[in-house]
Protein backbone atom coordinates (compact mmCIF):
# COMPACT_ATOMS: atom_id res chain seq x y z
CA UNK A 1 -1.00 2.20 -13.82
CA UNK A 2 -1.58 -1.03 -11.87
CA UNK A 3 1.87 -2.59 -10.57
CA UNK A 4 2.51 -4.71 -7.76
CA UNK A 5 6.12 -4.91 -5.62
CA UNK A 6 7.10 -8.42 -4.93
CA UNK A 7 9.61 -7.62 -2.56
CA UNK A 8 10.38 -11.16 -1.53
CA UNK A 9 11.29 -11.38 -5.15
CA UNK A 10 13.13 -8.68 -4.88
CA UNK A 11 15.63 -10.16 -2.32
CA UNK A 12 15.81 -13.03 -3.95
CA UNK A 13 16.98 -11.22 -6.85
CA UNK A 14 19.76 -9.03 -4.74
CA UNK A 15 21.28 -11.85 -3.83
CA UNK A 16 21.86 -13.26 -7.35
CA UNK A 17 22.70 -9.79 -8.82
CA UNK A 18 24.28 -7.09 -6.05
CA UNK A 19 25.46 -9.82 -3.82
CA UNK A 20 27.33 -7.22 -1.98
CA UNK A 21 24.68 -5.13 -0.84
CA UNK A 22 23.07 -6.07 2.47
CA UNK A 23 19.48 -5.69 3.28
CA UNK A 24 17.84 -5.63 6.91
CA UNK A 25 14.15 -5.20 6.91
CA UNK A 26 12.73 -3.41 9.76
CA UNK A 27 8.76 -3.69 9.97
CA UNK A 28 7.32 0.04 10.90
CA UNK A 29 4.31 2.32 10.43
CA UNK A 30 4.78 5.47 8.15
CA UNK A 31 5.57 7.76 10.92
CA UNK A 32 8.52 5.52 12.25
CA UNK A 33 9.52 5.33 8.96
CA UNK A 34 9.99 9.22 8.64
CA UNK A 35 11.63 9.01 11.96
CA UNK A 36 13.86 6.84 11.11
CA UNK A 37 14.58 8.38 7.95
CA UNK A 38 15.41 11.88 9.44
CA UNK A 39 18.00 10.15 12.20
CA UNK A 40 19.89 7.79 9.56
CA UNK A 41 18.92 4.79 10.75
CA UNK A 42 16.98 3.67 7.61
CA UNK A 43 18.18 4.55 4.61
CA UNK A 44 15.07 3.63 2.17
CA UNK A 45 11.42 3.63 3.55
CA UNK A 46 8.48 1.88 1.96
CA UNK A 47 5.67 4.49 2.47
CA UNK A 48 2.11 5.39 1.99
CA UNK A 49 1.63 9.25 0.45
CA UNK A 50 1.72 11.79 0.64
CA UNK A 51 5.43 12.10 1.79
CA UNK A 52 5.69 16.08 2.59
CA UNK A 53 9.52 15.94 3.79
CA UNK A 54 11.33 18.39 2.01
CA UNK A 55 14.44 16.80 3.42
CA UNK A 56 13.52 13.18 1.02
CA UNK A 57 13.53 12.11 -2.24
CA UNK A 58 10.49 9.88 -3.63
CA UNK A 59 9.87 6.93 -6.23
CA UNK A 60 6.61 5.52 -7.05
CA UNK A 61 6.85 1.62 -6.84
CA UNK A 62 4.16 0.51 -6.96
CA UNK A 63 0.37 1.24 -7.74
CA UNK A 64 -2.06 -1.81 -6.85
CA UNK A 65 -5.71 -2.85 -7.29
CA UNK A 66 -8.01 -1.99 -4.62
CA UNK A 67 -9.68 -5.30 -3.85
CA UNK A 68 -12.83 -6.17 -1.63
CA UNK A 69 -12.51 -8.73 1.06
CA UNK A 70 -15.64 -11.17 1.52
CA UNK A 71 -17.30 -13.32 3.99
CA UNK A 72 -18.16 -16.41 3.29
CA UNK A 73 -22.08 -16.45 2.19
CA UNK A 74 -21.99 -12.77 0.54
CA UNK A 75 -23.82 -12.21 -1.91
CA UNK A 76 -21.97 -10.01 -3.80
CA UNK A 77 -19.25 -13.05 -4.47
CA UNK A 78 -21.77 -14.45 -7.28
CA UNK A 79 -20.32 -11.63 -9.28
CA UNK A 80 -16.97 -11.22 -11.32
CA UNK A 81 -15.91 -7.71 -9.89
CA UNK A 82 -17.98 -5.30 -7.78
CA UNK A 83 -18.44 -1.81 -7.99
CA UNK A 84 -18.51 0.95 -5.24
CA UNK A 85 -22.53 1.06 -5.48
CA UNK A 86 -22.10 -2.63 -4.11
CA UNK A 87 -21.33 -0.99 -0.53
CA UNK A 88 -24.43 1.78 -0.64
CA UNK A 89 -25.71 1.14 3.10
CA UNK A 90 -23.41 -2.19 3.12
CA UNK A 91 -21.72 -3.04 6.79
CA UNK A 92 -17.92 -1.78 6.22
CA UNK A 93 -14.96 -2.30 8.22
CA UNK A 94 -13.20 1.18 7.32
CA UNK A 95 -10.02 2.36 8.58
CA UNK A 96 -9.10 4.24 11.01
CA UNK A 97 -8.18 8.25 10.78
CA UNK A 98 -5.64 8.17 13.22
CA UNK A 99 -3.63 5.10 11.95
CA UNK A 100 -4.21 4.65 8.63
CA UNK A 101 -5.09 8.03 7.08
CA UNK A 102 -4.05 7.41 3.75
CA UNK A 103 -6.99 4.45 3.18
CA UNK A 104 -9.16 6.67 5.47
CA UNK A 105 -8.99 9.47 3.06
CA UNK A 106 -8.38 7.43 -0.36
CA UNK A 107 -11.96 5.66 0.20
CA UNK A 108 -13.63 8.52 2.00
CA UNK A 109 -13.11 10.47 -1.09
CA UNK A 110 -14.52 7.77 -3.47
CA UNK A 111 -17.39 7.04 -1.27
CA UNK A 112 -18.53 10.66 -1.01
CA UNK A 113 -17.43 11.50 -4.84
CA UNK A 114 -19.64 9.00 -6.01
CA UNK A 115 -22.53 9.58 -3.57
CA UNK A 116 -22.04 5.93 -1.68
CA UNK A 117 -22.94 5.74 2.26
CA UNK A 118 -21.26 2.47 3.36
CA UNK A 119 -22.66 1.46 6.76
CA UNK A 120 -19.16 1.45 8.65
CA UNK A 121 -19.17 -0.73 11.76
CA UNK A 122 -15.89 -0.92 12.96
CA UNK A 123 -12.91 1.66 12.00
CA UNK A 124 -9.16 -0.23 12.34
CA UNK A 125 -5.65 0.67 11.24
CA UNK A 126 -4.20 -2.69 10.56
CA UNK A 127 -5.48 -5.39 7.71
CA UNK A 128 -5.02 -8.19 9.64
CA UNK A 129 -7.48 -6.95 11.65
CA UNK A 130 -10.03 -6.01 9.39
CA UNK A 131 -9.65 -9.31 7.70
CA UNK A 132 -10.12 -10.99 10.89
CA UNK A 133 -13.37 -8.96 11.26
CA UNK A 134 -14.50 -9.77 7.72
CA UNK A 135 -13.92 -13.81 8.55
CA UNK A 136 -16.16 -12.97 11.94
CA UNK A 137 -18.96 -12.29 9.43
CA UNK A 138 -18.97 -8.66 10.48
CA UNK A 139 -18.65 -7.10 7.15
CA UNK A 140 -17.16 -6.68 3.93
CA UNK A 141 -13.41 -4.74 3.79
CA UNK A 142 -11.85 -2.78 0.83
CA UNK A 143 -7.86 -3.76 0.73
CA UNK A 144 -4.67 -3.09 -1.45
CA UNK A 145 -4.44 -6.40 -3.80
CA UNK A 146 -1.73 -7.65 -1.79
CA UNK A 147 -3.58 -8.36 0.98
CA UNK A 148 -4.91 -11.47 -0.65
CA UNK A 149 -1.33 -12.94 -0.51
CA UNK A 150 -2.28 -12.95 3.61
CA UNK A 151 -4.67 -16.12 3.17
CA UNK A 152 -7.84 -15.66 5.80
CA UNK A 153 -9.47 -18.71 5.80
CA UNK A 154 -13.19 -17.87 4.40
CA UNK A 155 -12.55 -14.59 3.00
CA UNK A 156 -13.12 -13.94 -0.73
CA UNK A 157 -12.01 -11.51 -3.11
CA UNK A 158 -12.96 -9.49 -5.61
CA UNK A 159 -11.47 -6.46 -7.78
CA UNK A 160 -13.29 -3.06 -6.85
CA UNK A 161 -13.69 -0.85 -10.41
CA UNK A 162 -13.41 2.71 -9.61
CA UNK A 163 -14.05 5.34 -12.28
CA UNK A 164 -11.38 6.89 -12.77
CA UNK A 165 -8.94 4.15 -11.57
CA UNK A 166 -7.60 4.64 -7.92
CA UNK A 167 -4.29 2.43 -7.64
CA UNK A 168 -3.31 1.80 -4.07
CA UNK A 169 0.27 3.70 -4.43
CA UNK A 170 3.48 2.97 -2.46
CA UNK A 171 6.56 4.68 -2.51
CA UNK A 172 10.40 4.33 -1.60
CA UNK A 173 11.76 7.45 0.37
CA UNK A 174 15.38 8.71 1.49
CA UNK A 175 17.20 11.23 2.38
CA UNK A 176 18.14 13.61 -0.88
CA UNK A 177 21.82 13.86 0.63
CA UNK A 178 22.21 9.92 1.33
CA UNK A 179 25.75 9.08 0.64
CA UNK A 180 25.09 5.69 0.87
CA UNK A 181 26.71 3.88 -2.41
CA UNK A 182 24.65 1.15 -2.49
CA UNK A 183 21.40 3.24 -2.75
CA UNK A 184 21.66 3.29 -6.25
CA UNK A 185 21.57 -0.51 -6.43
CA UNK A 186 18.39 -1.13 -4.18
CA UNK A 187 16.33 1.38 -5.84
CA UNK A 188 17.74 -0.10 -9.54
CA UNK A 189 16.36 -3.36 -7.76
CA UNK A 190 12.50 -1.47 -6.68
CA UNK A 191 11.86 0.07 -9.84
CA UNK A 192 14.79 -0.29 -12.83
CA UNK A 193 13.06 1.87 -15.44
CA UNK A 194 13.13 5.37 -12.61
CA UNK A 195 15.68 4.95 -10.25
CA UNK A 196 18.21 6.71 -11.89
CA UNK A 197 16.19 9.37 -13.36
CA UNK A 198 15.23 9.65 -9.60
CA UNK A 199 18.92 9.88 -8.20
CA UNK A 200 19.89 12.48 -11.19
CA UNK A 201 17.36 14.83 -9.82
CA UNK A 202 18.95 14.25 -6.57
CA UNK A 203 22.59 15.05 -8.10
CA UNK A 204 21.37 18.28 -9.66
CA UNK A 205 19.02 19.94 -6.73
């Protein structure tokens, strides 16, 4: 369930085994992404769901930990792994409807599912941010394990358990009529054991 993409890996990897394909990574929210999609000038997206574009094909590639981020001095770092009970009336920096809905409504719906009122003191759309405001002391953050790789000085983490689990998910997107030959390879790359299975529905719709 739980898988991370290592996408500098990745590239590293291209290189040694499709040396002919060429990668340019473009850094932009969801809704560029789409965007850019649509007018061909992406041809794979990295995207939060849901993805409702008839026009695109999807592949899961990844499904991550949800992790909490820490002050310095909390208490709740004495233990192993926290729970969601460990936020009941907690300060929270949350995020933001407008610019990150899919973490706005991921931990809305755990919070309220399992009867949990964090105490939400600041509502953001970026991580860096919210880590920033969880080094500042101003409260404790709830962030896809890949976060951590992002290194805040005096911020602390520790796995969230959800019942049932609730993997962060990310997914690769492009256009069902992409003739681009060397799509094949980069998704082969994201996620070996779906790609094709992925590009075979494509072939047959």
């Amino acid at each position: 369930m739980f898988q991370k993409l290592d996408l500098p890996r990745l590239l590293l990897q291209r290189a040694s085994t499709a040396p002919n394909i060429h990668v340019a990574l473009k850094e932009m929210v969801s809704a560029e992404q789409v965007e850019s999609l649509l007018t061909g000038r992406i041809d794979v997206g990295l995207l939060r769901p849901p993805i409702a574009r008839s026009e695109f094909s999807t592949l899961k590639v990844a499904g991550e930990r949800l992790v909490a981020a820490l002050p310095v001095g909390d208490d709740r770092l004495a233990k192993a792994s926290l729970t969601l009970a460990d936020f009941d009336g907690a300060p929270l920096v949350m995020y933001a409807p407008e610019g990150a809905r899919y973490f706005h409504d991921m931990l809305d719906g755990l919070f309220k599912a399992a009867r949990i009122a964090p105490h939400v003191v600041q509502s953001l759309s970026q991580i860096h941010s919210m880590l920033a405001l969880v080094r500042a002391g101003i409260g404790a953050a709830l962030v896809p394990e890949a976060a951590m790789s992002l290194h805040f000085d005096d911020v602390h983490f520790r796995p969230v358990v959800t019942d049932p689990p609730a993997p962060v998910e990310l997914f690769a997107a492009w256009r069902s009529d992409s003739d681009n030959p060397a799509l094949a390879a980069f998704l082969g790359l994201l996620h070996p054991e779906s790609a094709g299975a992925a590009l075979d529905d494509d072939a047959q719709d």
